[in-house]
Protein backbone atom coordinates (compact mmCIF):
# COMPACT_ATOMS: atom_id res chain seq x y z
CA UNK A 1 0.00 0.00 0.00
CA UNK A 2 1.32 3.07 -1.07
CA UNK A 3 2.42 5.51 2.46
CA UNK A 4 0.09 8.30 1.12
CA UNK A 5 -2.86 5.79 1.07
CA UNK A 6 -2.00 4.51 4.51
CA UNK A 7 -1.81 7.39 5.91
CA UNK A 8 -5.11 8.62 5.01
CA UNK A 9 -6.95 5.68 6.26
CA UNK A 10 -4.79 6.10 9.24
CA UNK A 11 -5.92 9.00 9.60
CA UNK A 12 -10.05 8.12 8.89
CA UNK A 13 -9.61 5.17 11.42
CA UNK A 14 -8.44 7.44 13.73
CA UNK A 15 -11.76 9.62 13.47
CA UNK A 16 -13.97 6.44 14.15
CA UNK A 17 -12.10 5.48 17.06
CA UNK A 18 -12.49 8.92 18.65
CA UNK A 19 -16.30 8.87 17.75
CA UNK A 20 -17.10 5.66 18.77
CA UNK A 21 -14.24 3.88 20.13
CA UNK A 22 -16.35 0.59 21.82
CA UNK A 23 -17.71 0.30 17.86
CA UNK A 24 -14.18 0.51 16.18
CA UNK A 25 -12.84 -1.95 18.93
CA UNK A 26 -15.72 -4.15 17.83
CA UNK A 27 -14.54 -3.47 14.31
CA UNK A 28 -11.10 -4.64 14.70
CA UNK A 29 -11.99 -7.68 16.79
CA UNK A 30 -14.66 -9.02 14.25
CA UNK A 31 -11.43 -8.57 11.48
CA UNK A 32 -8.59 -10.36 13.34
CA UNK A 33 -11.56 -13.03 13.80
CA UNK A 34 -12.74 -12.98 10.19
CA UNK A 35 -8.78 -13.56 9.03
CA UNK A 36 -8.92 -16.92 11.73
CA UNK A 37 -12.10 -17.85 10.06
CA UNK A 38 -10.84 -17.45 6.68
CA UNK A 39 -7.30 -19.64 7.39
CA UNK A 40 -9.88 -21.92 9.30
CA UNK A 41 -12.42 -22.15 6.26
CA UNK A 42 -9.48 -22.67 3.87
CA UNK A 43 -8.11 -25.35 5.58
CA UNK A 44 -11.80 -27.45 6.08
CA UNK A 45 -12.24 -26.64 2.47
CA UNK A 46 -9.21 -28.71 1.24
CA UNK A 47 -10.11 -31.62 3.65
CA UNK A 48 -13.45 -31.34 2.38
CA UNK A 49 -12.78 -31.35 -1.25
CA UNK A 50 -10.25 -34.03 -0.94
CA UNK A 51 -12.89 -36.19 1.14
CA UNK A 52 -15.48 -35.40 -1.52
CA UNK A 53 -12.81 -36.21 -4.41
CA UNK A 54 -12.22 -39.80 -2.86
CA UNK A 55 -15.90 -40.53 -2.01
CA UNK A 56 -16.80 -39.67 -5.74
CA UNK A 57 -14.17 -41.96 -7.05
CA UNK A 58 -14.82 -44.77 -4.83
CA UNK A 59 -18.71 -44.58 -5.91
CA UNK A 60 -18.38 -44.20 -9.44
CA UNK A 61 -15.57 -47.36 -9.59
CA UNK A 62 -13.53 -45.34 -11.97
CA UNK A 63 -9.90 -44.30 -12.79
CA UNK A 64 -10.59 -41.37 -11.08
CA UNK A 65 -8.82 -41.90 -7.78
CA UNK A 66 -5.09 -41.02 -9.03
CA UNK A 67 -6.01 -37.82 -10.42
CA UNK A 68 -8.10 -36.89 -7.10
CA UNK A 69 -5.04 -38.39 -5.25
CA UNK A 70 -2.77 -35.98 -7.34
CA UNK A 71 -5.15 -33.09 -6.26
CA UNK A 72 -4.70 -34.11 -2.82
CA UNK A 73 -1.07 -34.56 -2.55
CA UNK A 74 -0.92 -30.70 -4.00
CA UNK A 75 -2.95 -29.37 -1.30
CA UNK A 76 -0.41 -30.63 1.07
CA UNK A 77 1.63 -27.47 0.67
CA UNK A 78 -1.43 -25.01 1.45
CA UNK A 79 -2.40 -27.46 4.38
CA UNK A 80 1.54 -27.45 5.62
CA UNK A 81 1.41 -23.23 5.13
CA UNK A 82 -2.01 -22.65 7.09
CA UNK A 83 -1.41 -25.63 9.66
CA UNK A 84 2.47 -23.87 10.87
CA UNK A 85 0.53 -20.86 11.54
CA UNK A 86 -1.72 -22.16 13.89
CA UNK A 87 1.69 -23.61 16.01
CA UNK A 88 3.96 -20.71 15.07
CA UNK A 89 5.90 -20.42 18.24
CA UNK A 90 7.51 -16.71 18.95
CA UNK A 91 10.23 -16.15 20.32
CA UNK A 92 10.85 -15.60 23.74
CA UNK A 93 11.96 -11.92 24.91
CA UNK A 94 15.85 -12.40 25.29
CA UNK A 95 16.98 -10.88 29.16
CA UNK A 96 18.91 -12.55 32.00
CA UNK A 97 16.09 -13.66 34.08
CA UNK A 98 16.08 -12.52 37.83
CA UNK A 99 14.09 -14.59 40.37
CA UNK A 100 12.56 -13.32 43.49
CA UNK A 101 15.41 -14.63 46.00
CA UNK A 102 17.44 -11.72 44.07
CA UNK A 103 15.18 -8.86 43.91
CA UNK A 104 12.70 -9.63 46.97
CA UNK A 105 11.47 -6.13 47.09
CA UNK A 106 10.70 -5.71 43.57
CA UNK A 107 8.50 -8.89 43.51
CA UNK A 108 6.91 -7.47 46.16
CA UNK A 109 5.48 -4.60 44.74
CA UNK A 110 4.85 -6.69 41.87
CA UNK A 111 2.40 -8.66 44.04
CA UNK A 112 0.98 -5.40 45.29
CA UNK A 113 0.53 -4.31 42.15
CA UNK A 114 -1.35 -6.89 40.52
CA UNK A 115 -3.97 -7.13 43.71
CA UNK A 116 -4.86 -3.25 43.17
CA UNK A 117 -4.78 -3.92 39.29
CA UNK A 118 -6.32 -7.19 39.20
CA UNK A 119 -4.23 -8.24 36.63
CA UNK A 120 -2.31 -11.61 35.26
CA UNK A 121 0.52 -13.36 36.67
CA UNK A 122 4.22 -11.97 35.87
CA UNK A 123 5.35 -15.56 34.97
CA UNK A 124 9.58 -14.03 33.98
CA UNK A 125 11.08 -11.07 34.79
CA UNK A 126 14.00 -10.25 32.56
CA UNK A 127 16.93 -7.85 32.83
CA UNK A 128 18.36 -6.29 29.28
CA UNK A 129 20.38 -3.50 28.04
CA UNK A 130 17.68 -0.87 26.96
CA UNK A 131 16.59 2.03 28.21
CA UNK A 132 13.35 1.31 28.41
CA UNK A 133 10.62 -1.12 30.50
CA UNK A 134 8.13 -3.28 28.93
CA UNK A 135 5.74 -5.99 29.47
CA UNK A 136 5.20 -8.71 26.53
CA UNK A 137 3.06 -11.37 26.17
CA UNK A 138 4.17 -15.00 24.21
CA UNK A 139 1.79 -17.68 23.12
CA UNK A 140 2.90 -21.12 24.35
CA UNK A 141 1.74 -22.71 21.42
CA UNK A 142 0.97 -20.76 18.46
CA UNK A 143 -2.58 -20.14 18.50
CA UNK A 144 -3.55 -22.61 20.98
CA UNK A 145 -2.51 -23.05 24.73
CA UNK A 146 -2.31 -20.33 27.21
CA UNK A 147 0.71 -17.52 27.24
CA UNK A 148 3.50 -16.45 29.45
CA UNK A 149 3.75 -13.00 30.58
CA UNK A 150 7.43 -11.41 30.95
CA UNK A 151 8.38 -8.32 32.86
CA UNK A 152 11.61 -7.03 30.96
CA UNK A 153 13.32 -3.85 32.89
CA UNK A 154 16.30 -2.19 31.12
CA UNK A 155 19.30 -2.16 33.46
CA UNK A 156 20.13 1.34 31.75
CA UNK A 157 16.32 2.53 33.04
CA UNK A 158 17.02 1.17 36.49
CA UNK A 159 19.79 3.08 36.80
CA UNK A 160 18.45 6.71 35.48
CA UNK A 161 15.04 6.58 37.48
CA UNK A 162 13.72 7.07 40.58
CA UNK A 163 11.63 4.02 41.86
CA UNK A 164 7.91 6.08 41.67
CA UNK A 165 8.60 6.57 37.91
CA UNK A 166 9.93 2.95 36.98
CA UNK A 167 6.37 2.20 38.61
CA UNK A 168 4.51 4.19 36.66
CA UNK A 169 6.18 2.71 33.64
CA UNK A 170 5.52 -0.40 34.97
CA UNK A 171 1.99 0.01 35.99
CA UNK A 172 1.76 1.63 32.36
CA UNK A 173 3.11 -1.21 30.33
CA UNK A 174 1.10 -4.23 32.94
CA UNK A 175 -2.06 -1.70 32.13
CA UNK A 176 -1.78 -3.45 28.71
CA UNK A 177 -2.99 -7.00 30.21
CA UNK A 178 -5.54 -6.23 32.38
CA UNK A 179 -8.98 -5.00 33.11
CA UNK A 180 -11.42 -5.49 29.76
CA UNK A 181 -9.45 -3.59 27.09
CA UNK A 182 -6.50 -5.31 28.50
CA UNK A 183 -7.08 -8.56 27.74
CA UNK A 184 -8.35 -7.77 23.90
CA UNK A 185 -5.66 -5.25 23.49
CA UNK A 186 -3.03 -7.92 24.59
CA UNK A 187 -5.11 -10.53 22.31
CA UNK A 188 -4.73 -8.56 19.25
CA UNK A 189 -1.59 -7.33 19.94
CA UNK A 190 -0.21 -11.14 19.99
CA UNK A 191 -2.15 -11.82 16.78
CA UNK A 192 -0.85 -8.60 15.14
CA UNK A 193 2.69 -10.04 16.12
CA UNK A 194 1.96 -13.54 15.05
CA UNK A 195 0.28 -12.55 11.79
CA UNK A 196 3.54 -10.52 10.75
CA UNK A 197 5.75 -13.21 11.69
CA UNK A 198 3.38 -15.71 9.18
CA UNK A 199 3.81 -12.97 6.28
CA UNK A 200 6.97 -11.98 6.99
CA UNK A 201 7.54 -15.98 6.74
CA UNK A 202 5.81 -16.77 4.14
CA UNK A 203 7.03 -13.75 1.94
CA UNK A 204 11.04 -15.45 1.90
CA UNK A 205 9.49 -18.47 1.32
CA UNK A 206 7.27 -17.14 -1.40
CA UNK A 207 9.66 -18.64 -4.62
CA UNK A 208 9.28 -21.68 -3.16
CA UNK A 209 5.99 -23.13 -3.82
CA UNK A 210 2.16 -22.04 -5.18
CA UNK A 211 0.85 -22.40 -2.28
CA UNK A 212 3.59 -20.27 -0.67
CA UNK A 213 2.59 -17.35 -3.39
CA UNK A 214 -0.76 -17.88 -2.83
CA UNK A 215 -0.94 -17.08 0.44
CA UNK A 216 1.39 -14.58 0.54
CA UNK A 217 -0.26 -12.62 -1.71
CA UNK A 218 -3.73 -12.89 0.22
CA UNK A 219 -1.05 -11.41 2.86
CA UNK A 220 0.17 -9.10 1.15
CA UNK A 221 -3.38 -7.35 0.61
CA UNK A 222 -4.85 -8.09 3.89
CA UNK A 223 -1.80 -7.33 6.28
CA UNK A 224 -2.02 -3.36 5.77
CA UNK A 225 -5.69 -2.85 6.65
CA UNK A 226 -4.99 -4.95 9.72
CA UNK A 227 -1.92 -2.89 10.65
CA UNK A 228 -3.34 0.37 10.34
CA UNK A 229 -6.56 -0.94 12.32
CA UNK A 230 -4.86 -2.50 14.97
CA UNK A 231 -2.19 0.69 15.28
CA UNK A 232 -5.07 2.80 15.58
CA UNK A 233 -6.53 0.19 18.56
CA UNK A 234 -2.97 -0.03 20.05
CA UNK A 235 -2.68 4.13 20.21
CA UNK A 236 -6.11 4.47 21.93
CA UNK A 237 -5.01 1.40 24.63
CA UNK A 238 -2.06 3.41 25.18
CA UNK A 239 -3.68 6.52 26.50
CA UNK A 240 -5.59 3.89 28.81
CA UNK A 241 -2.36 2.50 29.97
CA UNK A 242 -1.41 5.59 30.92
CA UNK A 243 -4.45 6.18 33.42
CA UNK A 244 -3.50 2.89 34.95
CA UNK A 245 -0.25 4.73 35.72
CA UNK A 246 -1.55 7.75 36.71
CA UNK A 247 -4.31 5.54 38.97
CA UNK A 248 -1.58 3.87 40.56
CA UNK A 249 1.58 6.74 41.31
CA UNK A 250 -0.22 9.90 40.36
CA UNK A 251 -0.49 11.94 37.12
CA UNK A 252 2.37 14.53 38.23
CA UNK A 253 4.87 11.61 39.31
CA UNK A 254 3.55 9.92 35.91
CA UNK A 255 4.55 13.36 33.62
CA UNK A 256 7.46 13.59 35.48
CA UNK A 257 8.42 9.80 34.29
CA UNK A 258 7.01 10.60 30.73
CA UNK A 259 9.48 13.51 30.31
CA UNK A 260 12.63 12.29 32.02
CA UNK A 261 12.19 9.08 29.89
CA UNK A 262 12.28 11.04 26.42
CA UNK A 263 14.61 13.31 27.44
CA UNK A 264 17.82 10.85 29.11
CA UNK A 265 16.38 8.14 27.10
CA UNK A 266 17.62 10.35 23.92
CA UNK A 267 20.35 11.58 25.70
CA UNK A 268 21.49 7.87 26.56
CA UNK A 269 21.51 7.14 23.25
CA UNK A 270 22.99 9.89 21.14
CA UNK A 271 25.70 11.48 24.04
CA UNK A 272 26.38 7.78 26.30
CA UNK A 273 26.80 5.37 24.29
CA UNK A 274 29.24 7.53 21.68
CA UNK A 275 31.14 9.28 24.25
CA UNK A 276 31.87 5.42 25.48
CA UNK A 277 33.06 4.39 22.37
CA UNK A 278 34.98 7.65 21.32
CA UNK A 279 37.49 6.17 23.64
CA UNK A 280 39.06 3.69 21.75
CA UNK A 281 40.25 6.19 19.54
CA UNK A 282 42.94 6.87 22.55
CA UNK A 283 42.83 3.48 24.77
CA UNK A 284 42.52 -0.09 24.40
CA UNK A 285 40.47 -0.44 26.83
CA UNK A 286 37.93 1.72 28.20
CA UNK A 287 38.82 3.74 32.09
CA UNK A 288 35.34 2.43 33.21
CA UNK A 289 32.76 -0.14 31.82
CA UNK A 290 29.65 1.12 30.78
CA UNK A 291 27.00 0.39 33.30
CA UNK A 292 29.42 0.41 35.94
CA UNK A 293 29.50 4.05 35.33
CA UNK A 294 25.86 4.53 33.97
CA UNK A 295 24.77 6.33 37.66
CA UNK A 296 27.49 9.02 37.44
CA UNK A 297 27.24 9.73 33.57
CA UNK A 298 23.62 9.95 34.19
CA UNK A 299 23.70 12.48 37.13
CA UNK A 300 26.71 14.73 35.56
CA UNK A 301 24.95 14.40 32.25
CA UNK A 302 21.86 16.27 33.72
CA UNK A 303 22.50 19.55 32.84
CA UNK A 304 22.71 18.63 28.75
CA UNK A 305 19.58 16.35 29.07
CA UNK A 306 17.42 18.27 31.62
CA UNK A 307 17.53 21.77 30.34
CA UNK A 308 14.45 23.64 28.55
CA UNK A 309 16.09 23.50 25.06
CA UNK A 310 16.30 19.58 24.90
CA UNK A 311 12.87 19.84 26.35
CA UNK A 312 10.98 22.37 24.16
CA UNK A 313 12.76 20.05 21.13
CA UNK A 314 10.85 17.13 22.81
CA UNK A 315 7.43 19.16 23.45
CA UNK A 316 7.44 20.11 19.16
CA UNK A 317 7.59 15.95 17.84
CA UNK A 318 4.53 15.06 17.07
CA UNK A 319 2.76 11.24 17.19
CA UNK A 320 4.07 9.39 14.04
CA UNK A 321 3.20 6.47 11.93
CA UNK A 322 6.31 4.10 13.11
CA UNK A 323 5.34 3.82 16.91
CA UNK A 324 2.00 3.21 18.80
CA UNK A 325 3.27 5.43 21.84
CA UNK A 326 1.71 8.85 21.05
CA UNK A 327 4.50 12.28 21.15
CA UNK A 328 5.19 12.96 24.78
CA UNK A 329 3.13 16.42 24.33
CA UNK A 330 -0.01 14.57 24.24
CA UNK A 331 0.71 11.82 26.72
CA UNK A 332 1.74 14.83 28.98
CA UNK A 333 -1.62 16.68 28.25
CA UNK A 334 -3.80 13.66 28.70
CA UNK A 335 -2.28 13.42 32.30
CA UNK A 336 -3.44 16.97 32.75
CA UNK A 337 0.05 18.22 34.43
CA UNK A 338 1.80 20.98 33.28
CA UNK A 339 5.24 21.23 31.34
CA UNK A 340 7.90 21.13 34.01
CA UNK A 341 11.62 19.97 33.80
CA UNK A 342 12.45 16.22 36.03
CA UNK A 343 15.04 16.46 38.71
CA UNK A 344 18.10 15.30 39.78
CA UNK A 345 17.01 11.57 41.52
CA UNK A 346 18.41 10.75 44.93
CA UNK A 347 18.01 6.76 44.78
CA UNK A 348 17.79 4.84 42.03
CA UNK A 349 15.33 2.47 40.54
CA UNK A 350 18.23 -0.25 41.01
CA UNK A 351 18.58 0.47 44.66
CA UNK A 352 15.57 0.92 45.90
CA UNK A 353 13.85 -2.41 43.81
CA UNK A 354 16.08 -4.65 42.95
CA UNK A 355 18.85 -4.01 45.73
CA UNK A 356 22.24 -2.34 45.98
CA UNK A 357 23.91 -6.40 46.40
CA UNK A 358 21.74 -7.25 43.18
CA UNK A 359 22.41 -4.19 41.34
CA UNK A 360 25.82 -4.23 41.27
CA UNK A 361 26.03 -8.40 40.72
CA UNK A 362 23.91 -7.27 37.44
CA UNK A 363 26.45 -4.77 36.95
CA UNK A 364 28.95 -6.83 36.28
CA UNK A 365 27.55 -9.38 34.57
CA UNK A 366 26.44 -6.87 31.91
CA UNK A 367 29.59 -5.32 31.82
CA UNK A 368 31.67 -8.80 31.04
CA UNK A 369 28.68 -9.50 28.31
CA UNK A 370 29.08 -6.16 26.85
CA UNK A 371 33.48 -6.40 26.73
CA UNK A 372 33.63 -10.14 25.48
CA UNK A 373 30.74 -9.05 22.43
CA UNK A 374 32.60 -5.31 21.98
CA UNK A 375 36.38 -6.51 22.49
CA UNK A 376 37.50 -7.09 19.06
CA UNK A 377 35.87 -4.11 16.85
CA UNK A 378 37.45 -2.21 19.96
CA UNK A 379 40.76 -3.02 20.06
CA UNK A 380 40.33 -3.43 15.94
CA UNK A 381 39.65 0.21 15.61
CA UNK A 382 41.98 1.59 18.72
CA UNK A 383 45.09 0.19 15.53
CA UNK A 384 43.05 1.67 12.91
CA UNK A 385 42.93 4.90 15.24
CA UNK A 386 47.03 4.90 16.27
CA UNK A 387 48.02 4.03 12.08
CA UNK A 388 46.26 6.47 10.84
CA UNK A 389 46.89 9.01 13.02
CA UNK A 390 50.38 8.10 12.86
CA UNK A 391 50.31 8.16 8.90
CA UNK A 392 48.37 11.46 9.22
CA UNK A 393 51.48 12.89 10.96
CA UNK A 394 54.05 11.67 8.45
CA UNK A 395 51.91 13.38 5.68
CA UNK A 396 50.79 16.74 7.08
CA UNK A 397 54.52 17.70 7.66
CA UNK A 398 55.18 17.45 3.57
CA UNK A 399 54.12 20.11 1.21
CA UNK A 400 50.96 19.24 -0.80
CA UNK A 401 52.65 19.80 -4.21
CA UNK A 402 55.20 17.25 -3.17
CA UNK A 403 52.87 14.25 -2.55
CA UNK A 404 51.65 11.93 -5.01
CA UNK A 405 48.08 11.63 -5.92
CA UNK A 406 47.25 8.69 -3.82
CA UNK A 407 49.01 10.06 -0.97
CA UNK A 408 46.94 13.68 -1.76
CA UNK A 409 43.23 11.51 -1.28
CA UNK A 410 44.93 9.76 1.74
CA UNK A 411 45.72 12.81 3.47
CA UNK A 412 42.34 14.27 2.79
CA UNK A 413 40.37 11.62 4.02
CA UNK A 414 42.56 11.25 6.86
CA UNK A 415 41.83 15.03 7.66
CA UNK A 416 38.15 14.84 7.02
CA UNK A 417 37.98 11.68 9.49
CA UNK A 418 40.68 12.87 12.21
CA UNK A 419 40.75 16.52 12.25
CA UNK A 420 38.15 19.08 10.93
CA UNK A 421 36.31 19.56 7.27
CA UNK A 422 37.26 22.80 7.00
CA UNK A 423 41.55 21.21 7.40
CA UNK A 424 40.13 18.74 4.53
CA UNK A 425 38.47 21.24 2.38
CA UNK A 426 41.98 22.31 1.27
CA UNK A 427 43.45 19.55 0.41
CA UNK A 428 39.88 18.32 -1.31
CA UNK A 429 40.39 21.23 -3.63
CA UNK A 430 43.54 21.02 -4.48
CA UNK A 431 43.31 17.17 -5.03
CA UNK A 432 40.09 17.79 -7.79
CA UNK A 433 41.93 20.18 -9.39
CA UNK A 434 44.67 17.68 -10.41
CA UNK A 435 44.94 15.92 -13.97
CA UNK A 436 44.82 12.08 -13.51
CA UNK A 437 41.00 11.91 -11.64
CA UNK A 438 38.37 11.06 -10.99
CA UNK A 439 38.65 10.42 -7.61
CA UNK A 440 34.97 9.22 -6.49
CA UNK A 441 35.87 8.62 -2.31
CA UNK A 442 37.19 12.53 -2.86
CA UNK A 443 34.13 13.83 -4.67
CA UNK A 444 32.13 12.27 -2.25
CA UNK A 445 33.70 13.70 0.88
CA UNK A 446 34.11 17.40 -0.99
CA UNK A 447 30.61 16.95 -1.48
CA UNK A 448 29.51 15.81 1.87
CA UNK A 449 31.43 19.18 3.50
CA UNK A 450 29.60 21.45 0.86
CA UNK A 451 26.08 20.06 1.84
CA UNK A 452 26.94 20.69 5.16
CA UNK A 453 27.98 24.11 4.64
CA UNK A 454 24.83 24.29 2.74
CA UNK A 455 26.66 25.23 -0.47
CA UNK A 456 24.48 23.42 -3.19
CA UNK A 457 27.73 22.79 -5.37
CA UNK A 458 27.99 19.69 -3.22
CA UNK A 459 25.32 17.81 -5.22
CA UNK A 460 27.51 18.04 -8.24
CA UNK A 461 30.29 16.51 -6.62
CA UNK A 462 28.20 13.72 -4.96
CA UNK A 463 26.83 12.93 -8.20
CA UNK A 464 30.44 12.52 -9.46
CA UNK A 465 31.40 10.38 -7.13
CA UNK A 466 28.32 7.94 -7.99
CA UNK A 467 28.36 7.95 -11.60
CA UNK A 468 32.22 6.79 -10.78
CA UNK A 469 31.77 4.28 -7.86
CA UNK A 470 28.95 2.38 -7.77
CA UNK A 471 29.67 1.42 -3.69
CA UNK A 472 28.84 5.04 -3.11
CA UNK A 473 25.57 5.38 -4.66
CA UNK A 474 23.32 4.28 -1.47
CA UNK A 475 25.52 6.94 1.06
CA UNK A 476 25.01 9.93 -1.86
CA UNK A 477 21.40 9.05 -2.45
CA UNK A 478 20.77 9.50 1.28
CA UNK A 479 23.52 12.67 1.79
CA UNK A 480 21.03 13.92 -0.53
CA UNK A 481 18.03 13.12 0.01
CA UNK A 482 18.80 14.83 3.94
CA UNK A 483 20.16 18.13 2.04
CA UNK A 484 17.16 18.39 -0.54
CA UNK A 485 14.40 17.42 2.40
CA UNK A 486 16.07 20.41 4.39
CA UNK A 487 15.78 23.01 1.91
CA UNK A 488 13.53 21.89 -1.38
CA UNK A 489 10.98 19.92 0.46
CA UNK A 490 9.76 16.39 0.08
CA UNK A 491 9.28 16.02 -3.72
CA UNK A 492 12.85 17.28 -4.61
CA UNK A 493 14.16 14.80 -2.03
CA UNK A 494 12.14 11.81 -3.40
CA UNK A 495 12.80 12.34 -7.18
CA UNK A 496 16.73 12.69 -6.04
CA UNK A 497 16.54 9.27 -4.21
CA UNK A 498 14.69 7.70 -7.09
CA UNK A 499 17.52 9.02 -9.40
CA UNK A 500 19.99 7.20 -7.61
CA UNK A 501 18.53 4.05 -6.93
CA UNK A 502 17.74 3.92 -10.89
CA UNK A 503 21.44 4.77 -11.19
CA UNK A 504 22.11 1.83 -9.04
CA UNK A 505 20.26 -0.81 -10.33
CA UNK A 506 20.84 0.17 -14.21
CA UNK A 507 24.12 -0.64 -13.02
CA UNK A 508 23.37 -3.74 -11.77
């Protein structure tokens, strides 16, 4: 479905939920049933036809029985297809699992929590590396058999929040399972999930067989309508989520949880994590492991995450297409609290839940996991880092005129990558300039620095260094497409991506 067209009926779904929102829920239950009763009906159909196809051959005593045989044998496939998605098995949430002899507190409140919820059992409660806290729910066998619920906490979001706003995320994400809309939400979410693993399935497998086409094309045309009705379900049960929250902390401590989670969340992930691996351009090995020092970067980092710029760049995003969780301006509204900056925490989440003995057991573990997976590409790049910095010494102290061309695009891209564009620029220009081109990895970085200096020459050179190296083509298209979006709007953008990739696979 072209995006224009989904948006749209996004949009129209939307108004029917918000005019009669028991009547759309109805709606999109009586589809994700319909799409059961269609696999259901397809599959009694074959049985039926082959059943029929033997009892007619038997009766009328002729030759009849290998062709309805052959008939039967080729309905095997579609029977195979429609039978694996009824015991599709998904798989589980991946966290180190923590038990309540570890974390006797937290299972505590857990227990509290459910009583004044009246909600499902927590059957696992998992520990991973994302900021972020979530409840998910896993059929035990496909379509059939009961589920497990899982609890999975992000270490990193234990250690940036207090323990009233982890419980408001908490309460927030268990508001999913219970109470009425609960238990449908949490229905169709799993069938939302276990529908797009069947077409995502079915679509690699597609070349395989008929029946693999077949259905995948009934996929193909069904699985969009039942995305953008069951997003527009899945935003609405998010707004009631959030009055779980606010029923069970409070709407200001739940505001204050909504904004300190988009704000360090970001933070976390565009300052933390690159300022931690910016060090192995000077050290093998980093001073301090990450979530060993998560609590300090956290609380020093508050004065470039908590500050009214970072937040008034927060209040302007607006709900998109790509997530179910509505912009934090009108989760904030709905709580009815006003705008209002988090502060500094005194005890963490960690601490005051799980334990200061657990916490820092977790710590380490997580810290070990996260060297023996990072180790190599570290200590890889830390030599890439010391040669070429070296190398970049040996050639900044000769006279550009001296240097061969080779060494001329060495030292460039050294500069551009080690020192500053504007350092790069020069030698860029003076490398173009010079008989014996082209030089595509050149163009492309002269380019690159021009766009960025919004200087519109740069799309020239960008275009050079595609029509001359056909590895560059995907990193132009999208240098561009950034530039044009910027400053020419979307059209100019799109037709400049669709030039590329046209480039690209003419090529090909």
């Amino acid at each position: 479905m072209d995006r224009y067209v989904y948006e749209g009926l996004i949009g129209r779904l939307e108004a029917q939920a918000e005019h009669g929102p028991a009547l759309f829920r109805t709606k999109v239950l009586l589809i994700s049933g319909a799409a059961y009763i269609a696999l259901f009906a397809t599959l009694a159909a074959i049985v039926g036809f082959v059943y029929a196809g033997f009892n007619w051959a038997r009766e009328a005593q002729r030759a009849s029985m290998i062709t309805v045989a052959i008939f039967g044998i080729t309905m095997i496939p579609v029977m195979f297809v429609v039978l694996r998605m009824f015991f599709m098995r998904l798989a589980p949430p991946e966290g180190r699992r923590i038990v309540r002899e570890e974390a006797p507190r937290l299972f505590e409140v857990l227990d509290k929590m459910r009583r004044k919820l009246d909600g499902p059992p927590i059957h696992y409660v998992l520990i991973d590396d994302r900021f972020n806290a979530a409840v998910s729910q896993r059929p035990r066998w496909g379509l059939f058999g009961g589920h497990a619920n899982y609890l999975i906490l992000g270490l990193p979001y234990l250690l940036g929040v207090p323990p009233n706003e982890m419980l408001a995320t908490v309460a927030h994400e268990y508001g999913h399972l219970c109470g009425h809309h609960g238990k449908i939400g949490a229905w169709i979410y799993r069938q939302r999930r276990t529908f797009g693993a069947l077409h995502e399935q079915v679509d690699r497998d597609r070349e395989t067989s008929w029946a693999h086409a077949l259905l995948a094309a009934a996929l193909d045309r069904f699985m969009p309508y039942y995305n953008a009705y069951t997003f527009v379900l899945s935003r609405q049960n998010e707004y009631e989520a959030d009055r779980t929250a606010t029923q069970l902390v409070g709407a200001d401590v739940n505001a204050c949880g909504l904004i300190r989670d988009a704000l360090l969340g970001r933070w976390f992930h565009e300052s933390f994590w690159p300022a931690i691996f910016k060090q192995a351009n000077t050290v093998s090995r980093p001073a301090m492991m990450p979530y060993t020092s998560m609590r300090t970067a956290f609380r020093a980092g508050y004065p470039e995450w908590a500050n009214p710029e970072r937040l008034a760049e927060a209040w302007r995003e607006q709900s998109g297409l790509l997530d179910t969780h509505p912009a934090l301006r009108d989760r904030v509204e709905a709580t009815g609290q006003a705008l209002s900056l988090p502060k500094p925490i005194e005890i963490t989440a960690a601490e005051a839940l799980i334990g200061a003995g657990t916490a820092k057991r977790l710590i380490q573990e997580f810290d070990t996991a996260w060297w023996d997976k990072e180790k190599k590409d570290w200590e890889a790049h830390h030599r890439y880092v010391v040669r070429s910095t070296q190398r970049l010494s040996e050639l900044n102290v000769q006279p550009l005129q001296a240097l061969a061309l080779h060494d001329l695009q060495e030292l460039a891209l050294l500069k551009a990558e080690f020192e500053t564009p504007k350092a790069a620029k020069t030698v860029l220009e003076h490398l173009l300039g010079q008989p014996g081109g082209p030089f595509p990895k050149a163009a492309y970085s002269y380019g690159h620095i021009l766009i960025e200096e919004k200087n519109e020459r740069g799309l020239e050179y960008l275009l050079t260094a595609a029509r001359n190296d056909s590895s560059l083509v995907e990193s132009v298209a999208g240098a561009g497409y950034s530039y044009l979006l910027d400053n020419r709007g979307e059209q100019a953008a799109q037709a400049w991506w669709d030039r590329l990739m046209d480039q690209e696979q003419f090529a090909n």
